[in-house]
N, C-alpha and C. Protein backbone atom coordinates (compact mmCIF):
# COMPACT_ATOMS: atom_id res chain seq x y z
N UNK A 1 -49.51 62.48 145.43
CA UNK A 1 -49.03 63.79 145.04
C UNK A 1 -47.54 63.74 144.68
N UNK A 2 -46.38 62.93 145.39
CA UNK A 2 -45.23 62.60 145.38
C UNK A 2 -45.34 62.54 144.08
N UNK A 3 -45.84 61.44 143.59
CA UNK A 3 -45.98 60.34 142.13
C UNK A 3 -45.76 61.37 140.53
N UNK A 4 -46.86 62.73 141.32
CA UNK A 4 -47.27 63.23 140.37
C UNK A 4 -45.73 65.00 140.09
N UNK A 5 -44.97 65.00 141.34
CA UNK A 5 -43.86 66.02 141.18
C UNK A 5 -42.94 64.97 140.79
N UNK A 6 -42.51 63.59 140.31
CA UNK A 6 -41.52 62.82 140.08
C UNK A 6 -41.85 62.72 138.30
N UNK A 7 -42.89 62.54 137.73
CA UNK A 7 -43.23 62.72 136.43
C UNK A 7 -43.65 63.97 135.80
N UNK A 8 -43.91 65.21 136.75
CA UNK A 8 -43.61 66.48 135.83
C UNK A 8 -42.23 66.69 135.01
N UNK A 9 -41.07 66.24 135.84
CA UNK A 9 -39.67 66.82 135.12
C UNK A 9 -40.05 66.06 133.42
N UNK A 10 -39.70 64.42 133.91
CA UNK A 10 -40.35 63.93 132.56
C UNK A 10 -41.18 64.48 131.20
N UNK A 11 -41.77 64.77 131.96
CA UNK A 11 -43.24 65.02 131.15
C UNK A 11 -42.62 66.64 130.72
N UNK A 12 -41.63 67.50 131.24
CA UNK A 12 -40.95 68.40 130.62
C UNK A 12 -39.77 68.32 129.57
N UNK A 13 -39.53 66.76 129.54
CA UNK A 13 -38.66 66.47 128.82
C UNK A 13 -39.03 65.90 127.74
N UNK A 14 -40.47 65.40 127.84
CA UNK A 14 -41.26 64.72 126.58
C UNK A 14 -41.44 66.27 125.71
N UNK A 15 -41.86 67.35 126.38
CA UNK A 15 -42.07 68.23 125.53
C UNK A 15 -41.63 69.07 125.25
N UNK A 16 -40.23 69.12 125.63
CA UNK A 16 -38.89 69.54 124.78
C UNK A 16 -38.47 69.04 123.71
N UNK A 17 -38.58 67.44 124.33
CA UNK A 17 -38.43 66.40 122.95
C UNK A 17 -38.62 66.75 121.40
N UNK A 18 -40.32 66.77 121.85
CA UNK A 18 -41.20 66.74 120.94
C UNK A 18 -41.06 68.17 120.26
N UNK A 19 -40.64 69.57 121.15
CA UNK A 19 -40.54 70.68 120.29
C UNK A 19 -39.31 70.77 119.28
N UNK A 20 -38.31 70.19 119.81
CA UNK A 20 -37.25 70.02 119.05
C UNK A 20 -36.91 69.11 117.58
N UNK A 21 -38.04 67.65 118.23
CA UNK A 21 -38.44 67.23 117.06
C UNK A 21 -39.37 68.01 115.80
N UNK A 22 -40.41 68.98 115.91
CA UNK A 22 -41.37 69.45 115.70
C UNK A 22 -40.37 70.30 114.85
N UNK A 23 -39.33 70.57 115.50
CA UNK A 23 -38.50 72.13 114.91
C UNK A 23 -37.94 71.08 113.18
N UNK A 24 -37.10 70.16 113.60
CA UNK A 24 -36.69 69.39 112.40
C UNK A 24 -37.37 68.75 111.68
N UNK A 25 -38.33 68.32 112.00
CA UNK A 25 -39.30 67.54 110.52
C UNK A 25 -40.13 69.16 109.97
N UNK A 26 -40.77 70.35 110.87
CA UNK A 26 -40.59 71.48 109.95
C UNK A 26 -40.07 71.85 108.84
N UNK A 27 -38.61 72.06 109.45
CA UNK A 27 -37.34 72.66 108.25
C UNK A 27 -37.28 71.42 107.48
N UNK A 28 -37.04 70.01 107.52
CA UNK A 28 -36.91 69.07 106.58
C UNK A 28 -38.32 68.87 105.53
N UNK A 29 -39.53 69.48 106.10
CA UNK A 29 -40.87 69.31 105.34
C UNK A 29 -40.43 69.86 104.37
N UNK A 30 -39.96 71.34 104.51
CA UNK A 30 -40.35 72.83 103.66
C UNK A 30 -38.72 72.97 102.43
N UNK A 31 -37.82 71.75 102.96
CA UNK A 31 -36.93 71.84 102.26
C UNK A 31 -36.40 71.41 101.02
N UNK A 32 -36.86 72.24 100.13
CA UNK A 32 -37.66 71.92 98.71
C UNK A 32 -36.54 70.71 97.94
N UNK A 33 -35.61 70.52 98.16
CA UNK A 33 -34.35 69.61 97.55
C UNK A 33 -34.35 68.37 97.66
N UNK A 34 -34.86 68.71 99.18
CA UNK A 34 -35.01 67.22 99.54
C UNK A 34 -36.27 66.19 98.98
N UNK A 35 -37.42 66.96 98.85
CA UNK A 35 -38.46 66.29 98.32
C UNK A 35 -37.57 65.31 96.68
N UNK A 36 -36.65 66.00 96.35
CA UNK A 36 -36.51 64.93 95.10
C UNK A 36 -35.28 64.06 95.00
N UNK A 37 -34.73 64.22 96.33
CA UNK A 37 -33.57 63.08 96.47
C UNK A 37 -33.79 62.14 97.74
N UNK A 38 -35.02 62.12 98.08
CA UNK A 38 -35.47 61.41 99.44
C UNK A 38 -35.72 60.16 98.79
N UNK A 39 -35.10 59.36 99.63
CA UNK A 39 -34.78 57.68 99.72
C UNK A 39 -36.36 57.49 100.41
N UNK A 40 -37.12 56.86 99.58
CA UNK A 40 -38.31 56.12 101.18
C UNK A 40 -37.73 54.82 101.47
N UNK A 41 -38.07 55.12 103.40
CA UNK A 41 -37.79 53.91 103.88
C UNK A 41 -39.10 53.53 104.15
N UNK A 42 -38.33 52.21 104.98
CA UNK A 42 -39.84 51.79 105.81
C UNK A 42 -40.21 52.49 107.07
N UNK A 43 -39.56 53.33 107.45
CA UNK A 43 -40.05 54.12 108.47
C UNK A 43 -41.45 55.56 107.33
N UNK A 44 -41.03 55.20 106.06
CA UNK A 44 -42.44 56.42 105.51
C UNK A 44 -43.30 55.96 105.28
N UNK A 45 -44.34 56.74 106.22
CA UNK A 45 -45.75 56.61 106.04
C UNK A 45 -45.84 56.64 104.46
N UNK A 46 -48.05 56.30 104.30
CA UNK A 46 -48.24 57.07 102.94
C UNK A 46 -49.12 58.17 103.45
N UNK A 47 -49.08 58.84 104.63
CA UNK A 47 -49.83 59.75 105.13
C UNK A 47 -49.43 60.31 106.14
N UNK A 48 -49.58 61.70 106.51
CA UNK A 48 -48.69 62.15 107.85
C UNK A 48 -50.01 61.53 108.64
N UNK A 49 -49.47 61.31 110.18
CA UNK A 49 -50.17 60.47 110.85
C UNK A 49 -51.36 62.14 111.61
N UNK A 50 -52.53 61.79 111.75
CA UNK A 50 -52.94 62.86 112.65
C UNK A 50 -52.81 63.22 114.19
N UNK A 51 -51.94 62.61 114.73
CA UNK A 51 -51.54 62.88 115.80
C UNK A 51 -50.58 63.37 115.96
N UNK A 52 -50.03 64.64 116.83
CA UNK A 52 -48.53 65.40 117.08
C UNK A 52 -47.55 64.87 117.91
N UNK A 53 -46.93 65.19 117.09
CA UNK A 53 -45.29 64.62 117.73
C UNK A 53 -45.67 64.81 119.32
N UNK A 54 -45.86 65.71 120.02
CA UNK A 54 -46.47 65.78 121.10
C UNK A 54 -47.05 64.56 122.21
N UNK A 55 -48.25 64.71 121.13
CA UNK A 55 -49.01 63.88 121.54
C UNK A 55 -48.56 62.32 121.83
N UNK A 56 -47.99 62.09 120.79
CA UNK A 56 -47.36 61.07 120.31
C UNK A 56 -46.45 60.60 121.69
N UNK A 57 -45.46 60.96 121.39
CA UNK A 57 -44.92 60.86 122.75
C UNK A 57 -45.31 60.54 124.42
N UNK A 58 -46.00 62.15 124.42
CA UNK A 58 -47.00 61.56 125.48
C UNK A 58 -47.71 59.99 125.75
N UNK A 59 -48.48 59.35 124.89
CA UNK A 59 -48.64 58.12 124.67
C UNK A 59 -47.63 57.02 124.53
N UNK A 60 -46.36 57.25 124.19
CA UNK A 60 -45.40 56.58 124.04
C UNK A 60 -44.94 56.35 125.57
N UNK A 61 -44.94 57.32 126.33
CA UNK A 61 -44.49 57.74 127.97
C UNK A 61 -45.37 56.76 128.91
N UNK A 62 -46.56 57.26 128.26
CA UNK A 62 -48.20 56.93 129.26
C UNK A 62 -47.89 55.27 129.32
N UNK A 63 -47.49 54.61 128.24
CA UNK A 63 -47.62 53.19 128.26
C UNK A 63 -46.30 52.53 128.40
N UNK A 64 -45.32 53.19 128.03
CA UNK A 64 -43.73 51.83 127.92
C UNK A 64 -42.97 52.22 129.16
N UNK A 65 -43.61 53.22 130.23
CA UNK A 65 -42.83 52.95 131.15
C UNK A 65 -41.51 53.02 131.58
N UNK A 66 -41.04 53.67 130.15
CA UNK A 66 -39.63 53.97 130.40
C UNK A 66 -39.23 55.31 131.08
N UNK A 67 -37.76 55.26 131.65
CA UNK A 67 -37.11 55.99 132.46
C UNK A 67 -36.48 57.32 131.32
N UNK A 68 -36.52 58.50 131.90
CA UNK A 68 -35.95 59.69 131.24
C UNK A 68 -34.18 58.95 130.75
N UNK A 69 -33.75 58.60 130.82
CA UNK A 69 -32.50 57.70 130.29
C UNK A 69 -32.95 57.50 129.24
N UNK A 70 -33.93 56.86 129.02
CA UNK A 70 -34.57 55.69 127.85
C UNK A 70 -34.48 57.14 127.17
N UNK A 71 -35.57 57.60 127.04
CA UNK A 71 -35.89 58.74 125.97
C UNK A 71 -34.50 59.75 125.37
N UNK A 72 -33.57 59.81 126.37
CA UNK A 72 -32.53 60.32 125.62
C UNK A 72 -31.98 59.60 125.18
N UNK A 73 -31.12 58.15 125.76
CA UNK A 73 -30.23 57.21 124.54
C UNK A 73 -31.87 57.22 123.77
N UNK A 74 -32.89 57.33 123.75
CA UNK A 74 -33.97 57.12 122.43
C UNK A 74 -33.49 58.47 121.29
N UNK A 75 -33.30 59.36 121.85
CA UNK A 75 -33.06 60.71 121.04
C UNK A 75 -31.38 60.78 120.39
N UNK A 76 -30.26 59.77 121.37
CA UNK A 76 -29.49 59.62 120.58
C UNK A 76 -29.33 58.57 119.37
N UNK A 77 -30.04 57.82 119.71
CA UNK A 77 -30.19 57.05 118.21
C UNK A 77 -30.84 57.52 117.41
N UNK A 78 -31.89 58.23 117.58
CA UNK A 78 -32.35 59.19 116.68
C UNK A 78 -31.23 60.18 116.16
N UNK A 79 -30.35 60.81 116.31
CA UNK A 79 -29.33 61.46 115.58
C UNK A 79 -28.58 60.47 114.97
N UNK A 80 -28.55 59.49 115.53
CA UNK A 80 -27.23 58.49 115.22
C UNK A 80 -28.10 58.07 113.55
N UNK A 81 -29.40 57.70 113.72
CA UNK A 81 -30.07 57.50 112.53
C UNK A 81 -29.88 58.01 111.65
N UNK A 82 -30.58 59.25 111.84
CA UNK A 82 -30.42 60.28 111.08
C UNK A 82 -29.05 60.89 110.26
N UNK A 83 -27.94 60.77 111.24
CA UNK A 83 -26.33 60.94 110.74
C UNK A 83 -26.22 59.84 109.47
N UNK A 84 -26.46 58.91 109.70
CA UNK A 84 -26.08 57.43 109.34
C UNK A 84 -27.28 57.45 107.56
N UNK A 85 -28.26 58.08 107.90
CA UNK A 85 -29.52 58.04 106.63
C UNK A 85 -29.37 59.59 105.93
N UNK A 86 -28.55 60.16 105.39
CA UNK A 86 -28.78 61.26 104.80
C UNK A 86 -29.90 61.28 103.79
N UNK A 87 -30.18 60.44 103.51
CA UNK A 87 -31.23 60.86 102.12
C UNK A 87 -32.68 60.42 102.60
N UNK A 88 -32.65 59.80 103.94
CA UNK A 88 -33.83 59.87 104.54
C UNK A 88 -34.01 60.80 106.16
N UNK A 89 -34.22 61.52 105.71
CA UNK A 89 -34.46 62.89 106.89
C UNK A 89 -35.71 62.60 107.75
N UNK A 90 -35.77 63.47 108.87
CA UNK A 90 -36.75 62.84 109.50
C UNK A 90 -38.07 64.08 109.62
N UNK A 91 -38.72 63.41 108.80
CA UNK A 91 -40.18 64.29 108.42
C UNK A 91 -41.50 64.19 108.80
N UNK A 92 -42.36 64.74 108.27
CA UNK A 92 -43.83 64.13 108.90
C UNK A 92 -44.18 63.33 108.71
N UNK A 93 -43.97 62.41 107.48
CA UNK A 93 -44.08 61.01 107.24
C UNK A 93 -43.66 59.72 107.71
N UNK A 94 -42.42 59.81 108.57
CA UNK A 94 -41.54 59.34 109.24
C UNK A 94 -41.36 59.14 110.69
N UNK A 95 -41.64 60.22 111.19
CA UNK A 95 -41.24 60.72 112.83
C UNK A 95 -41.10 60.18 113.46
N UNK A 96 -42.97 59.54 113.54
CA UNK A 96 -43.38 58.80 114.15
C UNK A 96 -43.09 57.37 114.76
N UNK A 97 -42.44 56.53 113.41
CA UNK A 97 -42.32 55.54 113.49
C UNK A 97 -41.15 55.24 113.91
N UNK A 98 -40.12 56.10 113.47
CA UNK A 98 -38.74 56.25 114.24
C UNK A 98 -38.76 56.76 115.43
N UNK A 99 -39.75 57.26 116.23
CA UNK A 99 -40.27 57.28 117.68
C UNK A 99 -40.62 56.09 118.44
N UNK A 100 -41.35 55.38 117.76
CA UNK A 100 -41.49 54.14 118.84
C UNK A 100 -40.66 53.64 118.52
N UNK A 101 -39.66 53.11 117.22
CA UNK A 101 -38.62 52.55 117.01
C UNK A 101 -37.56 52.49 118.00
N UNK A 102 -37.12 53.78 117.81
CA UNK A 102 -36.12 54.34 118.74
C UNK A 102 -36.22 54.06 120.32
N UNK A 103 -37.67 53.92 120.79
CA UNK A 103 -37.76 54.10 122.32
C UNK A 103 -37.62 52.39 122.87
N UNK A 104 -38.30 51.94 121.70
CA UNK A 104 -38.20 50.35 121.99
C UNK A 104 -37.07 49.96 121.59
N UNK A 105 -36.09 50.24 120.81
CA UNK A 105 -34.62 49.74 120.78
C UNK A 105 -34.27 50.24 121.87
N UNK A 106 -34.34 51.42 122.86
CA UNK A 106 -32.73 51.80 123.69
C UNK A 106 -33.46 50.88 124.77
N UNK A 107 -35.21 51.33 125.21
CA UNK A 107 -35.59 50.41 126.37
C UNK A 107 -34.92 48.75 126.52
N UNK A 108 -35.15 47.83 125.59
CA UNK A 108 -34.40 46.69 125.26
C UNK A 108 -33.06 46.72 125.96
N UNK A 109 -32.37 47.41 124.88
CA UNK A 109 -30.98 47.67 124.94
C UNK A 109 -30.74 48.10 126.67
N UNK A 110 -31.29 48.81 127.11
CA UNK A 110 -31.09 49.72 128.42
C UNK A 110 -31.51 48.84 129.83
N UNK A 111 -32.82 48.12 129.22
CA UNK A 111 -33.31 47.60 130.32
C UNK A 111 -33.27 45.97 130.61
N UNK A 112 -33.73 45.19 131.58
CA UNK A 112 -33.82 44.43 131.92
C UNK A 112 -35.12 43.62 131.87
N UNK A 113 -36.53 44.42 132.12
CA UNK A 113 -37.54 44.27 131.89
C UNK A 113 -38.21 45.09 130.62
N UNK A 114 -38.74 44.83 129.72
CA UNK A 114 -39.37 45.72 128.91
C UNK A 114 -40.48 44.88 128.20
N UNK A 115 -41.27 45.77 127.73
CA UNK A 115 -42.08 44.63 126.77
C UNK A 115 -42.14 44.50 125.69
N UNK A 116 -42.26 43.45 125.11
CA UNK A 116 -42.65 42.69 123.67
C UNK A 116 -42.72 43.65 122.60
N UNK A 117 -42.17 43.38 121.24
CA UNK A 117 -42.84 43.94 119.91
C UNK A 117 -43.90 44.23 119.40
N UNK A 118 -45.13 43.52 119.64
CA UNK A 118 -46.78 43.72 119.74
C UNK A 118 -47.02 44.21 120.72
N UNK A 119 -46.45 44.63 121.88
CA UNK A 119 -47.11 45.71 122.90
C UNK A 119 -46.35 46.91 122.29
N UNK A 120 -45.66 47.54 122.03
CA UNK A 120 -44.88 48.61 121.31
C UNK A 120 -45.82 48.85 120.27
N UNK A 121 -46.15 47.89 119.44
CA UNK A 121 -46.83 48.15 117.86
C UNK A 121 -48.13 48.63 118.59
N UNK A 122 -48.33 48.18 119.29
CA UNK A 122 -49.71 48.43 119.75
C UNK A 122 -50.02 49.81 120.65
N UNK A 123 -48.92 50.44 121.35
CA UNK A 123 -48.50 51.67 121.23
C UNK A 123 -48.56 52.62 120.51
N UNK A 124 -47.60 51.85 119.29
CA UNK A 124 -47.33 53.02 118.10
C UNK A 124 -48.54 52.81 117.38
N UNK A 125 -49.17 52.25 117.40
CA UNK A 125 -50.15 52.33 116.38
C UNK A 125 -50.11 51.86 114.81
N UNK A 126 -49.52 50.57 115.00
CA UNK A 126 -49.09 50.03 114.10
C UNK A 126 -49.08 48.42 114.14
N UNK A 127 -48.60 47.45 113.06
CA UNK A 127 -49.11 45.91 113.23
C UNK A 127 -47.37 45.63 113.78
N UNK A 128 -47.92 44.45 114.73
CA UNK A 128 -46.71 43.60 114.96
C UNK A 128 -45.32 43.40 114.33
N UNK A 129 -46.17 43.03 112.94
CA UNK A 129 -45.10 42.49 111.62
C UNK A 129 -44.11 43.92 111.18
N UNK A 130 -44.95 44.96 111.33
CA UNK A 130 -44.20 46.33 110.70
C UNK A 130 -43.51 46.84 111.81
N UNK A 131 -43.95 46.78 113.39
CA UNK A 131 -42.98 47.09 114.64
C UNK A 131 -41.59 46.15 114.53
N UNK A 132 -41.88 44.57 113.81
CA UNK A 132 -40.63 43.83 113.89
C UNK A 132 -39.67 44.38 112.69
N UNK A 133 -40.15 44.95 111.25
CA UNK A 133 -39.46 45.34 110.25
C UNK A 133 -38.89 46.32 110.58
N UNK A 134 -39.47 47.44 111.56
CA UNK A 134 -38.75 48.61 111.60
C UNK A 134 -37.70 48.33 112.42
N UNK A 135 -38.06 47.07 113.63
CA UNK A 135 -36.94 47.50 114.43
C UNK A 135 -35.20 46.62 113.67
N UNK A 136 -35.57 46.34 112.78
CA UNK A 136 -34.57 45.61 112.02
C UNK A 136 -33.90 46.31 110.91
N UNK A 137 -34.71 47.23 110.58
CA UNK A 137 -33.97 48.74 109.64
C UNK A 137 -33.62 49.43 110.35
N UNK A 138 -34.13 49.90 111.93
CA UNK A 138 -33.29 50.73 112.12
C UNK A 138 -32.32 49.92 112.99
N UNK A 139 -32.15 48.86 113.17
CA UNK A 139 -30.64 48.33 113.96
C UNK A 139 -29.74 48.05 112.66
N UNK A 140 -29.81 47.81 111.40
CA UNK A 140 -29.09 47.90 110.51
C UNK A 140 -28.50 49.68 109.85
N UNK A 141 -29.41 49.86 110.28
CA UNK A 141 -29.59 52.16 109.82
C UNK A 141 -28.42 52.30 110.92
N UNK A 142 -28.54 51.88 112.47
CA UNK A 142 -27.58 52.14 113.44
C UNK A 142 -26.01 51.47 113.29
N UNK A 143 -26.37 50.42 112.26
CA UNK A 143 -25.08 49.81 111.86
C UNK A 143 -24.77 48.98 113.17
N UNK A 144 -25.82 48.41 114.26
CA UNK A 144 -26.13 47.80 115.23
C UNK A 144 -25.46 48.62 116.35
N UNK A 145 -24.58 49.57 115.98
CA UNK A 145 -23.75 50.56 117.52
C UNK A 145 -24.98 51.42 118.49
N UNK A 146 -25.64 50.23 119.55
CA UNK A 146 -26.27 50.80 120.26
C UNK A 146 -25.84 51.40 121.46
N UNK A 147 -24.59 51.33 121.79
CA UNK A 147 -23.87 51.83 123.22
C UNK A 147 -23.77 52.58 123.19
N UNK A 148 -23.88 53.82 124.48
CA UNK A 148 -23.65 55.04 124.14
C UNK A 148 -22.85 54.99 125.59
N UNK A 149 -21.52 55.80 125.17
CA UNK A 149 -20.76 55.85 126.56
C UNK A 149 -20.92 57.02 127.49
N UNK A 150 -20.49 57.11 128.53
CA UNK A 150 -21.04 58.20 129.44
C UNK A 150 -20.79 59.30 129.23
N UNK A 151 -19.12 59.26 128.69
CA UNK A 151 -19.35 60.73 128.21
C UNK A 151 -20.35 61.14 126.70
N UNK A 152 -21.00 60.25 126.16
CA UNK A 152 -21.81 60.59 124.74
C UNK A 152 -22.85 60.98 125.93
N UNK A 153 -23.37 60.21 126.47
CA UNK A 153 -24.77 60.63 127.36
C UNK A 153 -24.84 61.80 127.95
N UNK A 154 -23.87 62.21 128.74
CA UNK A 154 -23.11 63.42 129.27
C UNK A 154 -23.51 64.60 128.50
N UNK A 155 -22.56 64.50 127.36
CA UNK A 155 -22.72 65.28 126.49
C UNK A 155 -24.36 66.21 125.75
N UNK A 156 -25.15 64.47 125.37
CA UNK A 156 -26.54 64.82 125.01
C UNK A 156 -27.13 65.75 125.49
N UNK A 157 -26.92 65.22 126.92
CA UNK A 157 -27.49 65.51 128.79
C UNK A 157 -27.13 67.28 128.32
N UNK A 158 -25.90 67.03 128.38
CA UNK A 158 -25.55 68.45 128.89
C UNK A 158 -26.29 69.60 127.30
N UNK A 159 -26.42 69.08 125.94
CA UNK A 159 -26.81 70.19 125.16
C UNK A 159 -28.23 69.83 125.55
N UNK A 160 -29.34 69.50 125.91
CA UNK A 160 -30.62 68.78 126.23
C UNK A 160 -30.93 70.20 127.10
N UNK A 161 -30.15 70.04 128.07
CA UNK A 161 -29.98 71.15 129.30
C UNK A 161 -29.97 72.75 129.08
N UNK A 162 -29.20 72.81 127.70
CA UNK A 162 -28.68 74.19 127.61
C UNK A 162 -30.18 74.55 126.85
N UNK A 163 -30.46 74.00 125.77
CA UNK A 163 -31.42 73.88 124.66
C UNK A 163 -32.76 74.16 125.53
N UNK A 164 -33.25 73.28 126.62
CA UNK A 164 -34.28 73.76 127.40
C UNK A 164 -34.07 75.26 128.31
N UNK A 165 -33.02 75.50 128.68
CA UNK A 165 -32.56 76.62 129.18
C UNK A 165 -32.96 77.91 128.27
N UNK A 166 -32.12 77.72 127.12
CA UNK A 166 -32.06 79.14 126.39
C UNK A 166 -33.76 78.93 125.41
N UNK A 167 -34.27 77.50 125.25
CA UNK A 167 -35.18 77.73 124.21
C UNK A 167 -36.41 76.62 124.65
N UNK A 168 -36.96 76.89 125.61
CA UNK A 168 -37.83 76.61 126.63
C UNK A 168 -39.30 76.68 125.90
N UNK A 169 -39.75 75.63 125.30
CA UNK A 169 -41.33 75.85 124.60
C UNK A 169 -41.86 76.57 125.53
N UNK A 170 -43.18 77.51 125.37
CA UNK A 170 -43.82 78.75 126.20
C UNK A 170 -44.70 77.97 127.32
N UNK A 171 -45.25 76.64 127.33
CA UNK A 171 -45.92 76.01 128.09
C UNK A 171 -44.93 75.91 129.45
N UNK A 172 -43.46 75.54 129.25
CA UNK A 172 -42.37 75.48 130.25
C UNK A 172 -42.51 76.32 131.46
N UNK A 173 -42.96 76.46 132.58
CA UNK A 173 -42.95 77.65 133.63
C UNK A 173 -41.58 77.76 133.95
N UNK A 174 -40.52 76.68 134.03
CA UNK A 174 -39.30 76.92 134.36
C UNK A 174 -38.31 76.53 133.53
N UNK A 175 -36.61 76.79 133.61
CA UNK A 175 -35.98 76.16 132.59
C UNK A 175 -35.27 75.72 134.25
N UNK A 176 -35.38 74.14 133.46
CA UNK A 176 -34.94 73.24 134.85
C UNK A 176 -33.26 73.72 134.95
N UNK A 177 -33.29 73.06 136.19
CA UNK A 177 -31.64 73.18 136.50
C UNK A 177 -30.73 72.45 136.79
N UNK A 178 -29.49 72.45 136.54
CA UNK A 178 -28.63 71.72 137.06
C UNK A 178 -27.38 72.03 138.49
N UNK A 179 -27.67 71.63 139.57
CA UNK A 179 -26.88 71.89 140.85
C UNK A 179 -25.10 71.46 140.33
N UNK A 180 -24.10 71.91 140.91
CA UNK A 180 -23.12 72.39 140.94
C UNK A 180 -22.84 70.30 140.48
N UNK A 181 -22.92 70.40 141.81
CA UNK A 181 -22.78 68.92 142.71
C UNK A 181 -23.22 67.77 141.70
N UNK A 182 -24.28 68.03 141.02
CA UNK A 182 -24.70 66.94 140.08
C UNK A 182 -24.63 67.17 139.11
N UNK A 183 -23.46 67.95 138.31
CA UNK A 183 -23.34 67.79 137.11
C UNK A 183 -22.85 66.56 136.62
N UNK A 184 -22.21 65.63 137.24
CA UNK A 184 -21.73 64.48 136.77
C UNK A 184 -23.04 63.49 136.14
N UNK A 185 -24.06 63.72 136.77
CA UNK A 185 -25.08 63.00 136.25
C UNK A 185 -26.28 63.57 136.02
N UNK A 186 -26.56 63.61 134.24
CA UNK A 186 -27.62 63.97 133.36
C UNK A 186 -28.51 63.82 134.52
N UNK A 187 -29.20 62.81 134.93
CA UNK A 187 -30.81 62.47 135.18
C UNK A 187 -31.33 63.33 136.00
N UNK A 188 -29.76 64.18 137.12
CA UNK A 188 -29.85 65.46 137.66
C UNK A 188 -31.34 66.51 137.52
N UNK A 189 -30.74 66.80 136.28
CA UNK A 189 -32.05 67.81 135.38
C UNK A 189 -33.14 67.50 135.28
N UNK A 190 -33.45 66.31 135.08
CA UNK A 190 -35.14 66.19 135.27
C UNK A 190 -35.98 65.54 136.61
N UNK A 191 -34.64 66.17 137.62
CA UNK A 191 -35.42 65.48 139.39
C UNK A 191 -35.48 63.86 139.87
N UNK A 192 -34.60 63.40 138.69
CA UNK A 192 -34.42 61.72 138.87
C UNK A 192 -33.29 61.24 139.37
């Protein structure tokens, strides 16, 4: 029962994630300009994938084992991407792949133990060879600056916080909190 109140916060943060993601490949779908100055990378599909960002995630969680840390330096390289790729926005064609991308670069980067490129691909739902291409566009897309210093994390932490606060997907029963005492450290907020 312990097991299962230590991965709710998580599992509230996967689906914040995912609404926030959900909110930007939206507005970038419908944003008629972009359809004719969009760069394809190798992160674009030739098909939106049928599974939701959501979902997606969830499965990304269920199997790599990573720590609520992971998923945010994962969400700051995802901006950092995104800053860095203007003419490739992150859409329904895309999301995805810059999702496992992203989670398997910071895990690496972050951790000590993690697993392999074909266990990730095999995650994302994708071949070996294309988990190794992506993760090599996007460490070149990142311009290789994977460090994120405490106050960048801080920072994330702290708009992550406000964002679930004021704009709480309706599934949310609570908007988590942060104690006085532990504001110094993000992981605070999701009971870690």
């Amino acid at each position: 029962m312990a097991e299962l109140e230590a991965v709710a916060p998580l599992l509230d943060l996967i689906s914040f994630l995912s609404s926030l993601l959900q909110k930007v490949v939206a507005a970038n779908d419908l944003t008629p300009n972009l359809h004719h100055t969009r760069k394809l990378s190798a992160f674009h599909g030739l098909t939106m994938p049928s599974i939701s960002i959501h979902c997606y995630l969830e499965r990304i969680f269920k199997y790599a084992n990573s720590s609520p840390s992971c998923f945010i330096v994962a969400f700051i390289y995802l901006d950092r991407f995104s800053q860095s790729q203007p003419s490739s926005p992150i859409n329904s064609f895309n999301v995805h792949r810059l999702l496992i991308t992203s989670v398997m670069v910071a895990a690496k980067f972050m951790g000590d133990m993690y697993y392999n490129n074909a266990y990730y691909a095999k995650v994302g739902g994708i071949s070996r060879a294309e988990m190794n291409l992506l993760e090599v566009d996007f460490l070149f897309g990142l311009k290789f600056q994977l460090n994120v210093t405490p106050n960048a994390f801080h920072s994330y932490c702290s708009f992550l916080h406000k964002e679930m606060w004021f704009h709480s997907p309706p599934h949310l029963d609570r908007p988590l909190t942060l104690h006085e005492e532990e504001s110094t450290n993000c992981l605070s907020i999701f009971g870690v």
